[in-house]
Protein backbone atom coordinates (compact mmCIF):
# COMPACT_ATOMS: atom_id res chain seq x y z
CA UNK A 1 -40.03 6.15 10.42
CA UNK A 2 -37.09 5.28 12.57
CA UNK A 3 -33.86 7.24 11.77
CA UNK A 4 -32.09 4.19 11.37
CA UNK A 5 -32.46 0.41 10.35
CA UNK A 6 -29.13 -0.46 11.93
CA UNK A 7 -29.82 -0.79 16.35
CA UNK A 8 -26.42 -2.44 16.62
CA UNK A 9 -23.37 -1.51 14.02
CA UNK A 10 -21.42 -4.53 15.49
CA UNK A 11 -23.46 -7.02 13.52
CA UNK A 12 -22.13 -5.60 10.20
CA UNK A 13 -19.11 -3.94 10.68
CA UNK A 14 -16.07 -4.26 13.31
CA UNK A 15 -12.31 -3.97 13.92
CA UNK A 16 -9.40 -5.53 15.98
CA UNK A 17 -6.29 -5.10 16.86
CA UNK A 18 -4.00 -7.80 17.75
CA UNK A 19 0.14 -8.52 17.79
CA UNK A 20 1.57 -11.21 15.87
CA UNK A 21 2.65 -13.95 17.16
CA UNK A 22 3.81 -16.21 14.00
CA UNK A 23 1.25 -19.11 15.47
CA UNK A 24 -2.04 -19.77 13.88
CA UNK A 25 -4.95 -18.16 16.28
CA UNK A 26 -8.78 -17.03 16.10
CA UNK A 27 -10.04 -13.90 16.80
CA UNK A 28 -13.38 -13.61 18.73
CA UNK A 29 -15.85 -10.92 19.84
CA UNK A 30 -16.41 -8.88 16.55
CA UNK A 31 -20.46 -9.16 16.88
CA UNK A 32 -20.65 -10.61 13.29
CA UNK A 33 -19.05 -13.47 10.68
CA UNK A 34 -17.26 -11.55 8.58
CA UNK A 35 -17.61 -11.94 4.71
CA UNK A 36 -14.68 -9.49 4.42
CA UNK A 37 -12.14 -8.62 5.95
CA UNK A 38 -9.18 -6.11 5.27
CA UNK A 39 -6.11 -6.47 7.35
CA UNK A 40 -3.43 -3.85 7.78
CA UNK A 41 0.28 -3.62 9.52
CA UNK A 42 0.73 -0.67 11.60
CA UNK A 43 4.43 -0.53 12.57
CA UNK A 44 6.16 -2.23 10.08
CA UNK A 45 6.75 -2.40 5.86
CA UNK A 46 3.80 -4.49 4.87
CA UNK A 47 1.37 -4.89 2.52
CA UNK A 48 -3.01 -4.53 2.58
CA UNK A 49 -4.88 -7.52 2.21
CA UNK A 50 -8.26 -8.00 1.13
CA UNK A 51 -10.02 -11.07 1.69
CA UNK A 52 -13.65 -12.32 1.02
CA UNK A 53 -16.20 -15.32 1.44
CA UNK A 54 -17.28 -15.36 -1.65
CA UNK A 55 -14.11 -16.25 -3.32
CA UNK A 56 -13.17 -17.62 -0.17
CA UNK A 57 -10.97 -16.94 2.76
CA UNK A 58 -7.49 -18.35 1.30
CA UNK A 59 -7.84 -16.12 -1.67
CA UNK A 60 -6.01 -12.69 -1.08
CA UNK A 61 -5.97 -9.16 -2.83
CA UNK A 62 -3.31 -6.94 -2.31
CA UNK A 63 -4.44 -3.36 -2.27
CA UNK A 64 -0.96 -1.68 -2.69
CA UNK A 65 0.05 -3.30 -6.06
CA UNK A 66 -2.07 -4.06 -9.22
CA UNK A 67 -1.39 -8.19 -8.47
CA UNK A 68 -4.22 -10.10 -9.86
CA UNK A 69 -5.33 -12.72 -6.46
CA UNK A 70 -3.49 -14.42 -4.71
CA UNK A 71 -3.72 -18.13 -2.45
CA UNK A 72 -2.24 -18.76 0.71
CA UNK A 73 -3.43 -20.91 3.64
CA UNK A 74 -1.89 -19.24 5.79
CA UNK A 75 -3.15 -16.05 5.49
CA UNK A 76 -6.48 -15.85 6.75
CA UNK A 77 -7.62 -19.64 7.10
CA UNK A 78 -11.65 -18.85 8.09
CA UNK A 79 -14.79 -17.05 8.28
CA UNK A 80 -16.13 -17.72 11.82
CA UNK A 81 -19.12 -17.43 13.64
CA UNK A 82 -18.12 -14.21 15.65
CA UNK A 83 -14.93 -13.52 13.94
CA UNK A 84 -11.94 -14.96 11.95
CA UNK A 85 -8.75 -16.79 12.23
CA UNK A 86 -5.56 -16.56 10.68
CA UNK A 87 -2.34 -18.82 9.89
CA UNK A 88 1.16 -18.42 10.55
CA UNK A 89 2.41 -16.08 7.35
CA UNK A 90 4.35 -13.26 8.24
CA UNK A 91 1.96 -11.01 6.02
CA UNK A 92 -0.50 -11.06 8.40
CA UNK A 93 1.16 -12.51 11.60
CA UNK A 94 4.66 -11.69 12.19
CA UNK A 95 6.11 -12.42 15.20
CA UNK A 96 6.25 -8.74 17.39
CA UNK A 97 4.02 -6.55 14.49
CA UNK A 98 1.30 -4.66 15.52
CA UNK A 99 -1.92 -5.27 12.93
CA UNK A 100 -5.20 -3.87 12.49
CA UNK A 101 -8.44 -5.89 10.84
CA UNK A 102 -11.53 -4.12 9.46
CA UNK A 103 -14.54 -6.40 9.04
CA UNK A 104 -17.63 -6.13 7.36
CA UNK A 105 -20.87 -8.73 6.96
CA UNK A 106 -22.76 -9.47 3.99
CA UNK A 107 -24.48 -12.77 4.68
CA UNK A 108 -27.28 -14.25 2.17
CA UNK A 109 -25.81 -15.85 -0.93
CA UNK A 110 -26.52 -16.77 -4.67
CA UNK A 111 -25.55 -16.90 -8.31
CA UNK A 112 -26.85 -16.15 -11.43
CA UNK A 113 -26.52 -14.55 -14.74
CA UNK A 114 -24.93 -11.18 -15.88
CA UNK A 115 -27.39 -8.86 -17.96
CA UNK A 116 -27.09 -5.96 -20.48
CA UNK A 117 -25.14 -6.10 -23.80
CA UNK A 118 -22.49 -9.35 -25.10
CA UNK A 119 -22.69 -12.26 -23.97
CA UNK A 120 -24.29 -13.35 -20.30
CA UNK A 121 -22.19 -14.66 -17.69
CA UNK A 122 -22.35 -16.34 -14.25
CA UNK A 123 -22.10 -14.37 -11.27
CA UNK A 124 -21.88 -15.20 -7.04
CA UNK A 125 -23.00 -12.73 -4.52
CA UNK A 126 -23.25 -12.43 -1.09
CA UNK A 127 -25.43 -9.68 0.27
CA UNK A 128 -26.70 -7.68 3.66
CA UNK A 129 -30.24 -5.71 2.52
CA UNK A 130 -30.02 -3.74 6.26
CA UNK A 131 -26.66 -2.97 6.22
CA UNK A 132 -26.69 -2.88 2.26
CA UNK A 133 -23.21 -4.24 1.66
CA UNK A 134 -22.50 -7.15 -1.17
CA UNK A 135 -20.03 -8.55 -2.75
CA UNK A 136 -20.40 -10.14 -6.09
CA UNK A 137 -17.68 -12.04 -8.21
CA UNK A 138 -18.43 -11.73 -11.74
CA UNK A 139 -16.33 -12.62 -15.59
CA UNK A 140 -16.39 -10.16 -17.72
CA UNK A 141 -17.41 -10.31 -21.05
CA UNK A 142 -15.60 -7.30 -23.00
CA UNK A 143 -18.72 -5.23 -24.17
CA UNK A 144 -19.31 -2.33 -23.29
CA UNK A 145 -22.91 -2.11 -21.69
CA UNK A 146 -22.24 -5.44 -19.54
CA UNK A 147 -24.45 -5.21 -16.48
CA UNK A 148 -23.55 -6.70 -12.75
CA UNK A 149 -26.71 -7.26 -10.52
CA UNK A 150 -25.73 -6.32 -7.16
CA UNK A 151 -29.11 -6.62 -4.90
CA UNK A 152 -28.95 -3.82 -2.59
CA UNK A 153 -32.55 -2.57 -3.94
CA UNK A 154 -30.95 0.76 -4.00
CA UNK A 155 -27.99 2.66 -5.79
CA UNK A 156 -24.85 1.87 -4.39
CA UNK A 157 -22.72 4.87 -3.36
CA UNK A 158 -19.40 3.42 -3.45
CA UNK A 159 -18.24 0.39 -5.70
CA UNK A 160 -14.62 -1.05 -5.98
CA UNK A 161 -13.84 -3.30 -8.33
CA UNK A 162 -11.09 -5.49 -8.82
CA UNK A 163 -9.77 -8.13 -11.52
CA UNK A 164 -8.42 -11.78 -10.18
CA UNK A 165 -6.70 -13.09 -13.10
CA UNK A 166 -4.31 -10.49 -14.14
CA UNK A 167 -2.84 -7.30 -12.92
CA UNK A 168 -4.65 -4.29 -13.19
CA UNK A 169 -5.31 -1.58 -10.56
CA UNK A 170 -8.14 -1.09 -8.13
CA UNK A 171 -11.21 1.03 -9.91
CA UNK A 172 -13.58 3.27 -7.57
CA UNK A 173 -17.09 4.49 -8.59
CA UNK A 174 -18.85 6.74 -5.69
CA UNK A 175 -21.23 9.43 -5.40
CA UNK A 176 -18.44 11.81 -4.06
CA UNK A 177 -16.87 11.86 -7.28
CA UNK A 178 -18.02 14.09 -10.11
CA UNK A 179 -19.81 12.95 -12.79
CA UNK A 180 -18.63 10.40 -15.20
CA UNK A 181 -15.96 10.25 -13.30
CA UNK A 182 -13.72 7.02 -11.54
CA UNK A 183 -10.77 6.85 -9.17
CA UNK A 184 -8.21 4.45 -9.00
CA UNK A 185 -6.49 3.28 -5.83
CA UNK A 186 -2.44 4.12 -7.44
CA UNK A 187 -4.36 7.01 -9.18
CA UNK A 188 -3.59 10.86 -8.52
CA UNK A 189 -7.08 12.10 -9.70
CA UNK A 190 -10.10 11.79 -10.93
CA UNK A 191 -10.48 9.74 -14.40
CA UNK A 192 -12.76 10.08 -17.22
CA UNK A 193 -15.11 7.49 -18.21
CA UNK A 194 -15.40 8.93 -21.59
CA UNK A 195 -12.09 8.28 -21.97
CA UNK A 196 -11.11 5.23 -20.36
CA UNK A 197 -14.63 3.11 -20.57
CA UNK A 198 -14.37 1.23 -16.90
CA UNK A 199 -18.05 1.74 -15.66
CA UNK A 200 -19.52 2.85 -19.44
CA UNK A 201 -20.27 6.70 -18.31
CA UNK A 202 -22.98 5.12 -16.38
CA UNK A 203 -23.65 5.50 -12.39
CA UNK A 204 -25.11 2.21 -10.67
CA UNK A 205 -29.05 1.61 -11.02
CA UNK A 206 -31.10 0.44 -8.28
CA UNK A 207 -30.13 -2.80 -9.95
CA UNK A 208 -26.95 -3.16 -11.75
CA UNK A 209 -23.42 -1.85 -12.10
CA UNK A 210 -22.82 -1.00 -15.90
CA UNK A 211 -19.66 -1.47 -17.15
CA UNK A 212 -17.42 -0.41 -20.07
CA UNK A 213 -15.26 -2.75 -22.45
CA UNK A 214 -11.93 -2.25 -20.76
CA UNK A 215 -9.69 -4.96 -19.28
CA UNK A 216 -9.94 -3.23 -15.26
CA UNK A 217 -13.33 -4.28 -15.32
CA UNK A 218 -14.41 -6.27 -18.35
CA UNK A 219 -12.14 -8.49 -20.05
CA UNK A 220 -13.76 -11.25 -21.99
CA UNK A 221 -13.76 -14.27 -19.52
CA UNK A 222 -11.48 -12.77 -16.85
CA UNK A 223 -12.90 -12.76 -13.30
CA UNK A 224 -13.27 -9.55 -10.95
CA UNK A 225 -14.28 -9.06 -7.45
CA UNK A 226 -16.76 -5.96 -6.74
CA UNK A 227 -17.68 -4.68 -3.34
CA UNK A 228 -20.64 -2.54 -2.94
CA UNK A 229 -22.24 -0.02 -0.53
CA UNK A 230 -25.06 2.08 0.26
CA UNK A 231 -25.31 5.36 2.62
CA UNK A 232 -27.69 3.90 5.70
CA UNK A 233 -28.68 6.27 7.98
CA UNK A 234 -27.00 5.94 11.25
CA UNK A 235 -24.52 3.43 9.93
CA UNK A 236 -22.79 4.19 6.73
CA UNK A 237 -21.90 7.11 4.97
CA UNK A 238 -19.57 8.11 1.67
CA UNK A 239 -19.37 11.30 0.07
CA UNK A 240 -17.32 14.23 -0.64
CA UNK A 241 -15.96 17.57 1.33
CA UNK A 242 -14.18 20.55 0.47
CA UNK A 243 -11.25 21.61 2.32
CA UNK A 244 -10.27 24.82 3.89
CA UNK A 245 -6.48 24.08 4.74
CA UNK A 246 -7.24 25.63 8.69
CA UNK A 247 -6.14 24.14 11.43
CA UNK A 248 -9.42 24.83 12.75
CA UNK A 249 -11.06 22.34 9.84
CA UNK A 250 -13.55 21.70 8.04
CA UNK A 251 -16.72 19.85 9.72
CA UNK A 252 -18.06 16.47 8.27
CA UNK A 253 -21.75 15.26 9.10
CA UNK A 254 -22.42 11.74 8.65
CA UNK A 255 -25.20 11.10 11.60
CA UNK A 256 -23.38 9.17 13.40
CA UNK A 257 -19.74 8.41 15.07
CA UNK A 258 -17.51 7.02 12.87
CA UNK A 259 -15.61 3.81 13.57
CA UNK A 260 -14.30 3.74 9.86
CA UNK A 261 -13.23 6.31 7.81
CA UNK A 262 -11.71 6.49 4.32
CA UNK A 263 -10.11 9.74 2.86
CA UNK A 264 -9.07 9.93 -0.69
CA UNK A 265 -8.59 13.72 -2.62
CA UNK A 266 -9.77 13.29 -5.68
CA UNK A 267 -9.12 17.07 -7.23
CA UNK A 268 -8.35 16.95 -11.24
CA UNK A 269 -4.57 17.35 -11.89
CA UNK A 270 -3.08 17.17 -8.79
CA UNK A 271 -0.73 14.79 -7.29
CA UNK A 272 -2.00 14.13 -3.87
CA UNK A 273 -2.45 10.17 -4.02
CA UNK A 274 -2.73 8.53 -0.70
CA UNK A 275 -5.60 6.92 0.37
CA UNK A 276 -6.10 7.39 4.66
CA UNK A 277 -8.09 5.17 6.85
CA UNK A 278 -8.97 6.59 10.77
CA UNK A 279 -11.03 4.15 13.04
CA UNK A 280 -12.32 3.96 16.49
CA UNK A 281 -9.98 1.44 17.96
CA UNK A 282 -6.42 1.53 17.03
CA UNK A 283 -6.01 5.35 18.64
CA UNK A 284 -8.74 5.79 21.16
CA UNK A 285 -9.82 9.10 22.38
CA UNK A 286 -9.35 12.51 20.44
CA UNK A 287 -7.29 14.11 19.63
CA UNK A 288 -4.77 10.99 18.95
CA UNK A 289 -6.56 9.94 15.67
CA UNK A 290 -3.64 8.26 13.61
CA UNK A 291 -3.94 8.06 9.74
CA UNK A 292 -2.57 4.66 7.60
CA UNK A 293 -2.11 4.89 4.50
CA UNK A 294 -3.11 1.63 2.91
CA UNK A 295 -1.96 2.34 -0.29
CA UNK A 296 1.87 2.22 0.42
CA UNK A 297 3.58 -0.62 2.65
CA UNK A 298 4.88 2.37 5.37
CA UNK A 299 3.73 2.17 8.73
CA UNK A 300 0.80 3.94 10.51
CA UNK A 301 1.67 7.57 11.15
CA UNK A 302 1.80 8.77 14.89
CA UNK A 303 0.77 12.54 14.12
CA UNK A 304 -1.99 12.76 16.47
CA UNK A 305 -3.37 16.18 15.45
CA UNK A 306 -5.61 15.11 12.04
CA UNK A 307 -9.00 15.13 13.08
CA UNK A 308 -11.92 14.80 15.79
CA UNK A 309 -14.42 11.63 15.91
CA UNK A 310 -17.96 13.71 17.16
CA UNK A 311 -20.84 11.60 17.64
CA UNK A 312 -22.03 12.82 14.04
CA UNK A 313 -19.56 12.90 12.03
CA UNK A 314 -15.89 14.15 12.02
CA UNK A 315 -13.93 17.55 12.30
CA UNK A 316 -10.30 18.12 10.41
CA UNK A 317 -7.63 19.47 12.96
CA UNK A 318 -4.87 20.54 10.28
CA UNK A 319 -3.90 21.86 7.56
CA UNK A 320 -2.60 18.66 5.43
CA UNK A 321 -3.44 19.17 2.12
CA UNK A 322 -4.14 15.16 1.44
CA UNK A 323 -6.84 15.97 4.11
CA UNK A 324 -7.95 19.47 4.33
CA UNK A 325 -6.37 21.34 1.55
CA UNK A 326 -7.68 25.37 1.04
CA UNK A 327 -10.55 24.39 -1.32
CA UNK A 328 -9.63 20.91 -2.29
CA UNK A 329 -11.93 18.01 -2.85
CA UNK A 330 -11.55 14.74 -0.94
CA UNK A 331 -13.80 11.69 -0.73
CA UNK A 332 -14.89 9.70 2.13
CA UNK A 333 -16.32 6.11 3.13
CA UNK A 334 -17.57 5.96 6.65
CA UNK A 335 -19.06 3.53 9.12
CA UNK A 336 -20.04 3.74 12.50
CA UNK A 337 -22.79 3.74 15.37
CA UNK A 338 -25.90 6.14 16.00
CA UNK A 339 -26.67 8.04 18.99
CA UNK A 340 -30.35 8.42 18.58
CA UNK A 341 -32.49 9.76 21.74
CA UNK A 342 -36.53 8.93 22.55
CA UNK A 343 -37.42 11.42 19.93
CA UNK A 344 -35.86 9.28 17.42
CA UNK A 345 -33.22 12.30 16.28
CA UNK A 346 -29.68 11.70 15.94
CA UNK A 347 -27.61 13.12 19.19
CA UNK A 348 -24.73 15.83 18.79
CA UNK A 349 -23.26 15.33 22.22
CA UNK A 350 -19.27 14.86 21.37
């Protein structure tokens, strides 16, 4: 069986860079059209953006504040064949500002009807089987016991969910998180279900994402936006670490070279909040892997000591307890590219 089903991670997932210009412009050469795409200022005060193509590429989220979505035309204006394009807002395209974009494809769409307990609902989807990425926009019904097809075939190991039609905060479901357990993205730690209700104690199925009866995932005819992925060998990965707060860090296997990474700690109690992304392009070679925090609106930090890309996986370089505290837990959500040799086994060369 081949290690992986991915030959070319370009076809589902890219970045670019670019520098605004305040004039309406495509971007080109990503391998892949987008179905999402999450855009990022790295020198200036700004906020994160998440668009999709199932709600549609003028409909924005903002990842920093609880905002239900938002429309502007001039944020980005299109999905295209082998990238995207955006308009003139200074958001996303201020004259002089350095951005980042993180893409990701899905691809085959259709609608349907929500399952489980209450009443049904309609629901849209797009979804990649190989790549095993969908989103699905869904309207919640306010029973607990609601179910949300999302067609991967398989368990998803990371799902974020999001309400469009009023303000509530960003809720996180992944295997790197302890059991009955969520995360939220202007959260400290690690939530209850029991308590709070948002997923119904339940881990995704094979088939569905259960949820509970509260309003940041389930309010009676409000809609919600929910992205979901699997781990694919050679291609994606999420999970969870455990510190050591050395310099000399803790080592990271995913089986393959990240090009996307995620941190979050997610200890109990604690008030480490920020939520890190590393990739591939915006720093280059290591050691000069900078960190943005997408939950705040501060630019990228230029500490260039956090961590080492390898070819499988990654390696912490300090002693930053958001990132490698003595014993701490932290979750991760990686993509990136195989090195696999003839005998089909994943390469360790750095």
């Amino acid at each position: 069986m081949a290690y992986t089903t991915v030959n070319k991670s370009t076809t589902y997932h890219n970045a670019n860079t670019y520098t605004g210009n305040g004039s309406a412009r495509s971007f080109t050469g990503l391998g892949h059209q987008p179905d999402m795409v999450f855009l990022r200022a790295r020198d200036a005060t700004a906020n994160t953006f998440m668009v999709d193509s199932v709600r549609g590429a003028t409909k924005n989220i903002n990842w920093v504040n609880g905002n239900g979505e938002g429309t502007n035309s001039d944020y980005v204006t299109s999905f295209d064949s082998d990238g995207y394009s955006i308009g003139n807002a200074n958001s996303v395209n201020y004259n002089g500002d350095e951005w980042v974009g993180w893409t990701w494809k899905a691809g085959t769409t259709g609608s349907g009807n929500t399952g489980g307990s209450g009443t049904y609902k309609t629901y849209s989807y797009s979804v990649n089987t190989v790549a095993k990425i969908s989103v699905v926009k869904y309207t919640g019904n306010g029973t607990a016991g609601h179910t949300i097809p999302h067609h991967l075939g398989q368990a998803p190991t990371w799902t974020i969910v999001k309400a469009l039609g009023n303000s509530e905060a960003w809720q996180i479901i992944c295997a790197g998180l302890d059991a009955n357990k969520f995360i939220q993205n202007n959260n400290d730690a690690q939530l209850s279900q029991g308590s709070y209700n948002m997923f119904n104690s339940t881990r995704p199925s094979s088939t569905v994402v259960t949820l509970g009866d509260q309003n940041h995932t389930n309010q009676n005819n409000i809609e919600y936006i929910m992205y979901n992925f699997c781990n694919v060998s050679g291609f994606s990965k999420s999970g969870r670490y455990s510190g050591n707060g050395n310099a000399n860090g803790t080592f990271v296997y995913t089986g393959f070279k990240p090009k996307f990474l995620m941190i979050k700690r997610a200890d109990t109690g604690n008030s480490y909040d920020d939520w890190h992304v590393f990739d591939y392009l915006r720093q280059g070679y290591n050691p000069d892997n900078r960190k943005s925090e997408i939950n705040d609106t501060g630019s990228e930090s230029t500490d260039n000591t956090l961590l080492d890309f390898y070819s499988n996986g990654f390696k912490w370089r300090t002693t930053n307890s958001n990132n490698n505290g003595n014993g701490s837990h932290h979750i991760y959500l990686a993509f990136g590219q195989s090195i696999v040799g003839s005998n089909n086994i994943p390469a360790t060369a750095r």
